[in-house]
Protein backbone atom coordinates (compact mmCIF):
# COMPACT_ATOMS: atom_id res chain seq x y z
CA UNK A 1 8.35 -14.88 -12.65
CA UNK A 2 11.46 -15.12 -10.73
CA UNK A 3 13.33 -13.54 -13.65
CA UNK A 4 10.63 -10.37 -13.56
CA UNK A 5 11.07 -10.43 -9.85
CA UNK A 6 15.02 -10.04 -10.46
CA UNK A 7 14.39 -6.95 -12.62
CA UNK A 8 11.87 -5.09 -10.72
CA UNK A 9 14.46 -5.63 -7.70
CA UNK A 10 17.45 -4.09 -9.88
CA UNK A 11 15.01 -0.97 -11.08
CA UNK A 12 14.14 -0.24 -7.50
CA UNK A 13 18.06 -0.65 -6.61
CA UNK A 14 18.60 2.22 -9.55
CA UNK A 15 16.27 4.40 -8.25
CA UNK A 16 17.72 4.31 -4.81
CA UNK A 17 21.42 4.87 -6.28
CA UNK A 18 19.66 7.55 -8.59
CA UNK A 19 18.66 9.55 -5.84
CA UNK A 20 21.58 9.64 -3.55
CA UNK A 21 23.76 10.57 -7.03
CA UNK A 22 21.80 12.82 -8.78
CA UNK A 23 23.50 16.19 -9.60
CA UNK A 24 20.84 17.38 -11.44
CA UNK A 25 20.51 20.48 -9.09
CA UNK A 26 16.76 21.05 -10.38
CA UNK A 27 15.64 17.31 -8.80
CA UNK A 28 15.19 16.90 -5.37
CA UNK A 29 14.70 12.82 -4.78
CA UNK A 30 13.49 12.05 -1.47
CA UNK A 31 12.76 7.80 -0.66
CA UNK A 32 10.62 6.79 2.15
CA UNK A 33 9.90 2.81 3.27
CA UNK A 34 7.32 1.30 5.06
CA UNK A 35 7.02 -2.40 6.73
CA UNK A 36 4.80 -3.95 9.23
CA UNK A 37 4.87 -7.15 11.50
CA UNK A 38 2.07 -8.95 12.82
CA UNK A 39 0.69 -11.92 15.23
CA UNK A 40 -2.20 -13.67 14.71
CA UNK A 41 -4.55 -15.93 17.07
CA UNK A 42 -6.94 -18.11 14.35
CA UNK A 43 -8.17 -21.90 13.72
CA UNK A 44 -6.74 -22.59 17.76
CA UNK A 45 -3.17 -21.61 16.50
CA UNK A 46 -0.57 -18.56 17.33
CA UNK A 47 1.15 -17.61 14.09
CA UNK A 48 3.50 -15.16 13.19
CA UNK A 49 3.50 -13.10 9.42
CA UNK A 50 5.29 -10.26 8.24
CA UNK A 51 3.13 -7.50 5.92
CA UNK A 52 4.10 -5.57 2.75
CA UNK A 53 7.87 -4.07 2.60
CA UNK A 54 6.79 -1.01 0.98
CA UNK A 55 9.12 1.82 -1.00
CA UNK A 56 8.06 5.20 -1.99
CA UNK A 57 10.06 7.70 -4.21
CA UNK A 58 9.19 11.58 -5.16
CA UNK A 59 11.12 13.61 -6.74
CA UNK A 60 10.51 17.31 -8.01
CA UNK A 61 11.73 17.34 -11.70
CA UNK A 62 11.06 20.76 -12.49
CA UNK A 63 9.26 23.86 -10.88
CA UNK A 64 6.19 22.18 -13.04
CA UNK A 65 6.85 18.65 -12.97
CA UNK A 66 7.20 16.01 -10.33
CA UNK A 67 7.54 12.22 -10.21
CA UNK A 68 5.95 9.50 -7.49
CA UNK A 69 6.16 6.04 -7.45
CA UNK A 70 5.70 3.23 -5.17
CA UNK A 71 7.38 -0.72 -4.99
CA UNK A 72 6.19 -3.11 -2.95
CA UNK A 73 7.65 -6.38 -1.92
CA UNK A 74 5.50 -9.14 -0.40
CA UNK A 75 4.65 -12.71 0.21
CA UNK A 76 3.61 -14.41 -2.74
CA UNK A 77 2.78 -18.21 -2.26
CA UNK A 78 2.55 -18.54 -6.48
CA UNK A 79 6.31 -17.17 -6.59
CA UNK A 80 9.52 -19.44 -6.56
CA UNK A 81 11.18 -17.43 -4.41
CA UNK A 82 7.93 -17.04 -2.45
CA UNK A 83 8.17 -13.12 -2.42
CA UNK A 84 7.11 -10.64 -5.31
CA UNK A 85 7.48 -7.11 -6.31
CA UNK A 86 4.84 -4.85 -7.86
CA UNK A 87 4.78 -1.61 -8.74
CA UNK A 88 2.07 0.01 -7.15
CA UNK A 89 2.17 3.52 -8.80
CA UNK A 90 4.38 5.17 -10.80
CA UNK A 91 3.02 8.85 -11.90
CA UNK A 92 4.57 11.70 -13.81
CA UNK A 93 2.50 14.72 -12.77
CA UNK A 94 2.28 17.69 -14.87
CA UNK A 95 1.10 20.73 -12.43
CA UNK A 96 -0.08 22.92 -15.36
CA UNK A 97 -1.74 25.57 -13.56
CA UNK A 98 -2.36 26.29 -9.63
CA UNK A 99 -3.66 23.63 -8.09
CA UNK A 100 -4.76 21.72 -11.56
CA UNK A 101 -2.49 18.79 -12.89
CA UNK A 102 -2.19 16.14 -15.32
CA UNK A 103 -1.02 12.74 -14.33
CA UNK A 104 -0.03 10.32 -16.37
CA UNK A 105 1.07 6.24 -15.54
CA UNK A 106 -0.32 4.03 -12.99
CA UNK A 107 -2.53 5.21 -10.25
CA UNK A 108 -4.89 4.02 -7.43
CA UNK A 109 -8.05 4.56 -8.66
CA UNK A 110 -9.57 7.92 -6.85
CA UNK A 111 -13.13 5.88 -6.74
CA UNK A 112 -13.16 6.02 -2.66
CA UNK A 113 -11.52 7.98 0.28
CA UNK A 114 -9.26 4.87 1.56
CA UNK A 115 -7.86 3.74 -1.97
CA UNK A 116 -7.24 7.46 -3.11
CA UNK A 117 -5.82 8.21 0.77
CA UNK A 118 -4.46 4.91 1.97
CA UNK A 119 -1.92 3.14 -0.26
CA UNK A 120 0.27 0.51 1.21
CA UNK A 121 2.10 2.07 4.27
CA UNK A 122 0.14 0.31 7.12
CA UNK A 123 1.29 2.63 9.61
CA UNK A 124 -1.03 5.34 8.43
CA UNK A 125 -4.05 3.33 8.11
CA UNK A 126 -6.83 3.56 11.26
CA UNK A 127 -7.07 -0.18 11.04
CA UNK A 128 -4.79 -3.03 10.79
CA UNK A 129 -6.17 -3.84 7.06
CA UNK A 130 -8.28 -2.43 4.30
CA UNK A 131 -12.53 -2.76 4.37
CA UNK A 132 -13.84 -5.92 3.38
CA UNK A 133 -14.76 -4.91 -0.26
CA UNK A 134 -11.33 -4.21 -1.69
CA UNK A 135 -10.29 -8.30 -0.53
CA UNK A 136 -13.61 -8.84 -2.47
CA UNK A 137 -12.64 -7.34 -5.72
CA UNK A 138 -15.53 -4.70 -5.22
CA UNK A 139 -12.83 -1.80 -5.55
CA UNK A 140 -10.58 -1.57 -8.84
CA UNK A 141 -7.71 -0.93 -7.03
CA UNK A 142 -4.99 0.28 -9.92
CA UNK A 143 -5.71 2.18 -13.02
CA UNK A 144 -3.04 2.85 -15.82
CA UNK A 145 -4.21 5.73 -17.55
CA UNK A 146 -4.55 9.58 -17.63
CA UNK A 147 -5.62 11.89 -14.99
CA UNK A 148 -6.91 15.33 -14.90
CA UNK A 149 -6.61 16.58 -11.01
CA UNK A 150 -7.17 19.66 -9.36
CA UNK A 151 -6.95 20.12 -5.37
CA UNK A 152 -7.88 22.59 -2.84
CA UNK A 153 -9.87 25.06 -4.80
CA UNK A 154 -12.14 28.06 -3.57
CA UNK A 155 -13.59 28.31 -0.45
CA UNK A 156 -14.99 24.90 -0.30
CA UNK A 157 -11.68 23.38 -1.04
CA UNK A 158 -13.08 21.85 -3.97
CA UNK A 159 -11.66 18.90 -5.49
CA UNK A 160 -11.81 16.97 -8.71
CA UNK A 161 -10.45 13.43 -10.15
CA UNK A 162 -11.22 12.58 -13.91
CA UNK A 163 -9.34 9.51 -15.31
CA UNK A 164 -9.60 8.14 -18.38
CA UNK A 165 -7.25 4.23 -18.42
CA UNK A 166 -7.18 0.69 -19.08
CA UNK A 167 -9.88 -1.57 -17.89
CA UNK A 168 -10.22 -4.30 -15.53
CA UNK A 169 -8.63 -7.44 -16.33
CA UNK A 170 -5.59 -5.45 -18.43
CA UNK A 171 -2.49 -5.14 -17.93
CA UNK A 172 0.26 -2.16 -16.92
CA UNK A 173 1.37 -2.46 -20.60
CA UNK A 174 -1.55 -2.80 -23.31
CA UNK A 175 -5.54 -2.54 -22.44
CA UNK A 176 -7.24 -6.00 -23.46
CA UNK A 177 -10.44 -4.91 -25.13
CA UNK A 178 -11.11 -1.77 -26.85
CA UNK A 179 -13.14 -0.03 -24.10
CA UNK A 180 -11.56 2.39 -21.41
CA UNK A 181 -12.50 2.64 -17.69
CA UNK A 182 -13.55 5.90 -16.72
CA UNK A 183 -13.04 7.64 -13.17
CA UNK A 184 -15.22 10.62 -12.13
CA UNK A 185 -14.57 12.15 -8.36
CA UNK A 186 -15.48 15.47 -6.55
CA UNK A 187 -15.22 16.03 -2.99
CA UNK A 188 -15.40 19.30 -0.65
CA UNK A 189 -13.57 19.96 2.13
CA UNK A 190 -16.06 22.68 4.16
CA UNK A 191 -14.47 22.19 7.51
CA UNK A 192 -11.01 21.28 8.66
CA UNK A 193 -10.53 17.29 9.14
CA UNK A 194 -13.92 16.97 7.13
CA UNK A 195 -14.38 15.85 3.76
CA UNK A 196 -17.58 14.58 1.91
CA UNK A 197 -17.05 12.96 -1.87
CA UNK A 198 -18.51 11.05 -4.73
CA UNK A 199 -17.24 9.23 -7.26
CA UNK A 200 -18.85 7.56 -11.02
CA UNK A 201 -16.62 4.63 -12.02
CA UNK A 202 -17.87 2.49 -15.67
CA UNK A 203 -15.95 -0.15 -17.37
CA UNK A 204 -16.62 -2.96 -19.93
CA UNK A 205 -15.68 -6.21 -19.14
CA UNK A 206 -15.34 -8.17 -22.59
CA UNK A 207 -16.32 -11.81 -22.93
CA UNK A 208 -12.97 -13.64 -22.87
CA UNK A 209 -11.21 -11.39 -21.10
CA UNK A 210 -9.42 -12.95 -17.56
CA UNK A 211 -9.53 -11.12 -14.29
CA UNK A 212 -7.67 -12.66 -11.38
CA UNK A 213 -7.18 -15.85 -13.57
CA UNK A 214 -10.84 -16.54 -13.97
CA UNK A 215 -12.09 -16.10 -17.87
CA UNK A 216 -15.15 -13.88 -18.33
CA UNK A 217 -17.76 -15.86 -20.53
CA UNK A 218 -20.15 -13.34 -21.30
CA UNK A 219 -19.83 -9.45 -21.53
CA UNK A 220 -20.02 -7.44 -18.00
CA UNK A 221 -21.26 -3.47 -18.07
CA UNK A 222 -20.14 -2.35 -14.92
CA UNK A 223 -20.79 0.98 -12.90
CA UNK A 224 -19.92 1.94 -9.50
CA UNK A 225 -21.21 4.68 -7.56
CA UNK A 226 -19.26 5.67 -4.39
CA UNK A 227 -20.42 8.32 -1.61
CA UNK A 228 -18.07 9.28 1.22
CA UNK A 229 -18.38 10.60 4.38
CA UNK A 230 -14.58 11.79 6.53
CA UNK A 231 -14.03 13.61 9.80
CA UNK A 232 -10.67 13.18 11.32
CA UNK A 233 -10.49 15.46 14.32
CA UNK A 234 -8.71 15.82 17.45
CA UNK A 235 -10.94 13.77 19.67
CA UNK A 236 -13.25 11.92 17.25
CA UNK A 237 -12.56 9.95 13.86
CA UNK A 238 -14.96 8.75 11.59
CA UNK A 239 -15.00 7.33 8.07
CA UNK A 240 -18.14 5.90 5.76
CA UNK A 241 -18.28 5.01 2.33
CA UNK A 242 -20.66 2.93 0.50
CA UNK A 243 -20.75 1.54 -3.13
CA UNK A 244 -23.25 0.67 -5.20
CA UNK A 245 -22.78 -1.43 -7.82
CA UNK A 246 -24.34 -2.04 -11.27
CA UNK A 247 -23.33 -5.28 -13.06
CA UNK A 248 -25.17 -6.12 -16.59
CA UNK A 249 -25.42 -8.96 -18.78
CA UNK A 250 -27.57 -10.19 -21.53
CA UNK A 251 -28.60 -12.67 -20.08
CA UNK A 252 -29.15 -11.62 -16.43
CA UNK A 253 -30.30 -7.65 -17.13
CA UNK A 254 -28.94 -5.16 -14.49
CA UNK A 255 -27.90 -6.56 -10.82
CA UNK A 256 -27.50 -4.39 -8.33
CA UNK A 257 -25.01 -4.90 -4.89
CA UNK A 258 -23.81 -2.78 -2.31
CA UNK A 259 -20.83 -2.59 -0.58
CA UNK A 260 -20.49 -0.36 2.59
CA UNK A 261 -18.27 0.02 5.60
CA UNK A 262 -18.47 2.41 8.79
CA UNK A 263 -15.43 3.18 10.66
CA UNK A 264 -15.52 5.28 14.21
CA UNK A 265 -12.51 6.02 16.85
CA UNK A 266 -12.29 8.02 20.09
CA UNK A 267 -8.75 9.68 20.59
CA UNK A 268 -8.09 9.34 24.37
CA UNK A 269 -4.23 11.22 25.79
CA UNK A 270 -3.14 11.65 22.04
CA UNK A 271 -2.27 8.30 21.54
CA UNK A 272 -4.18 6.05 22.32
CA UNK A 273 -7.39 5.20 20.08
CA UNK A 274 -9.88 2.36 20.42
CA UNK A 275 -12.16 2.07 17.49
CA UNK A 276 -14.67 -0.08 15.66
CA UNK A 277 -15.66 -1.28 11.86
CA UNK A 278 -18.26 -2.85 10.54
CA UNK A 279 -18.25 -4.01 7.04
CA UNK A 280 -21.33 -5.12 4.90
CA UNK A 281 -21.65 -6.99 1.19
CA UNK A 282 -25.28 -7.66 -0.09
CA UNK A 283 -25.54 -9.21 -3.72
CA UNK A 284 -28.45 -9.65 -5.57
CA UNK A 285 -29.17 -13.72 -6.45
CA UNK A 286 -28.03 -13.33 -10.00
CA UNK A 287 -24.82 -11.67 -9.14
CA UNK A 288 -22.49 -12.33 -12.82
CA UNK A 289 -19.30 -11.06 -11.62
CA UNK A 290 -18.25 -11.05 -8.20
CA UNK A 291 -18.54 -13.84 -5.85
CA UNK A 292 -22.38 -13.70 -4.58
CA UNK A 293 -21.65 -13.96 -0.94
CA UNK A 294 -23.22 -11.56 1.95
CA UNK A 295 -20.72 -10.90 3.94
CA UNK A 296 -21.39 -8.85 7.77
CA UNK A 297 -18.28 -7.82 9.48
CA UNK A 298 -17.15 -6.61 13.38
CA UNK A 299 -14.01 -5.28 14.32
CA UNK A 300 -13.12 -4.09 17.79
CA UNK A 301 -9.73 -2.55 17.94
CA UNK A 302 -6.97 -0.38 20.06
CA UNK A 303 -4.57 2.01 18.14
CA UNK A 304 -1.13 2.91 20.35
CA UNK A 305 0.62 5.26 18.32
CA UNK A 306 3.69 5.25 20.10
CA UNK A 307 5.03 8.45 17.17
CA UNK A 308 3.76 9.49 13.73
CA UNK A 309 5.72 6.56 11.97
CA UNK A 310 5.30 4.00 14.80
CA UNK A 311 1.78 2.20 15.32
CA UNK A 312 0.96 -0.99 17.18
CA UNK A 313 -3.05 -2.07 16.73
CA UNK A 314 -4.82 -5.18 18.30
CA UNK A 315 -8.33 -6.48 17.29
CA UNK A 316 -10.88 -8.76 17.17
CA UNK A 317 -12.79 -9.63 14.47
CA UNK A 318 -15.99 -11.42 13.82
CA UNK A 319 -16.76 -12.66 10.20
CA UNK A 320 -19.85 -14.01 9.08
CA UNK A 321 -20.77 -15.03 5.66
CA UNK A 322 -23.82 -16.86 3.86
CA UNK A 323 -22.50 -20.14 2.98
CA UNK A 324 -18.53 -20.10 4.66
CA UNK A 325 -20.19 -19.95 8.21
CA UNK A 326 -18.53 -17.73 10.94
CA UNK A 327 -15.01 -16.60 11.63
CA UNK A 328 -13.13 -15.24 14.68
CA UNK A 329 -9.47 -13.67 14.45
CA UNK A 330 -7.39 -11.90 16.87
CA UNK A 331 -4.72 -9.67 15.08
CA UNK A 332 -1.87 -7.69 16.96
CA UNK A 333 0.59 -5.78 14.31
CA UNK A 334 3.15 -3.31 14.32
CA UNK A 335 3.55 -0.92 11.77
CA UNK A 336 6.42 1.32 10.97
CA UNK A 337 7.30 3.89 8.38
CA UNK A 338 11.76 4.86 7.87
């Protein structure tokens, strides 16, 4: 691991040499970086944390092809060095024709608004961390695969994802089973700062196969349907987005379990924002896959954005779950983007 951790740290250092050296005049290399603080009152004790160190690279190839990729570093209690570095996405994209592309490496999975809007620079995201189901393992966060993309078309705005990649439980490198996830989004854009999508996601989760270090002892058949509901205007935000879930077995048939979260904010002098979420897990009793525990979430929270790349949020948070009991947290962080 620590070896890995010393190579990922000498690619990123490459990439950042890269693109203040380039004299390709065709490539324009541009690198961005993203960090956050935080402070946290939980269990009757103050403590202190610092968030992902986040770096993100584009660079225009050609007049047809572009290149985006994303390296976070963050605290990793299973490394040696107790840090670790991922790549979060690394895509080649392929802008064929107007607003259609190809894009080909590994993505966040366009299933929902947040993962295909929010990535890993805290500073842009309305609260201090993502809904409830993506800490669940509700969401598959990263796909490696192929995409087929188009943007911003007609009067609707239309918009289209279709992905075709490696499953859940695989790897960056090699799929491990024969079947392929596959990603299916639309969304329209009618109004400005107003979006409404839906998304198909199905994957095969072969008996034997590990996810998250647990093995899989029978084979999973899982779909995901996604609705979405945006507005991000000048005086009100508001953000919805519920999943519905379809896990089957042999031996248990088809369970069903939904996943949903409601965001809402109220933009007072520009900057300031105070806001609310309320997150909500319901599994069926003979949940196979994901940990079957109803979970009901509060969040009351104040947004200061002192700039565009400089955000301090406090909350509170209530947590209550079927068999854990109840949780309280108050979180204060500071996000920044360079």
């Amino acid at each position: 691991m620590k070896n890995n951790n010393k190579t990922l740290v000498l690619i990123c250092m490459s990439f950042i040499w890269f693109g203040m050296n380039s004299r390709v005049s065709a490539q324009k290399t541009k690198i961005r970086g993203f960090a956050d603080v935080s402070a946290f009152y939980h269990d009757d004790k103050l403590s202190f944390g610092i968030g992902e160190f986040d770096l993100f690279f584009t660079s225009e190839l050609s007049d047809r092809i572009s290149f985006l990729g994303e390296v976070v570093f963050k605290y990793s209690p299973h490394s040696e060095s107790h840090f670790a570095v991922g790549v979060e996405r690394a895509i080649i994209n392929y802008n064929y024709h107007g607003n259609h592309s190809l894009l080909f490496g590994k993505h966040h999975t366009p299933i929902n608004y947040w993962n295909d809007t929010y990535h890993h620079g805290r500073v842009f995201f309305p609260t201090i961390n993502r809904p409830i189901l993506f800490s669940e393992g509700i969401i598959p966060i990263h796909t490696t695969g192929i995409a087929a993309q188009g943007l911003n078309l007609g009067n609707l705005r239309f918009g289209y994802n279709l992905m075709i990649g490696n499953g859940i439980g695989s790897g960056d490198l090699v799929d491990n089973n024969k079947y392929k996830s596959v990603t299916a989004a639309v969304h329209i854009k009618p109004w400005e700062n107003f979006q409404v999508g839906v998304s198909f996601y199905n994957d095969v989760i072969s008996e034997g196969d590990e996810d998250d270090g647990e093995i899989i002892d029978e084979k999973v058949n899982q779909q995901i349907f996604t609705g979405s509901i945006v507005y991000f205007g000048n005086r009100f935000e508001f953000l919805t987005e519920s999943s519905f879930i379809n896990n089957e077995t042999e031996s248990t048939g088809n369970v069903k379990s939904l996943a949903a979260y409601v965001y809402g904010g109220v933009i007072i002098k520009e900057q300031w924002v105070p806001y609310f979420r309320y997150d909500y897990l319901s599994y069926e009793d003979e949940e196979p896959y994901f940990d079957n525990e109803d979970v009901n979430s509060i969040i009351l929270g104040l947004r200061y954005e002192i700039n565009y790349l400089m955000v301090v949020k406090l909350e509170y948070q209530y947590l209550e779950r079927d068999f854990s009991g109840t949780d309280n947290r108050i979180t204060a962080q500071f996000a920044i983007g360079f």
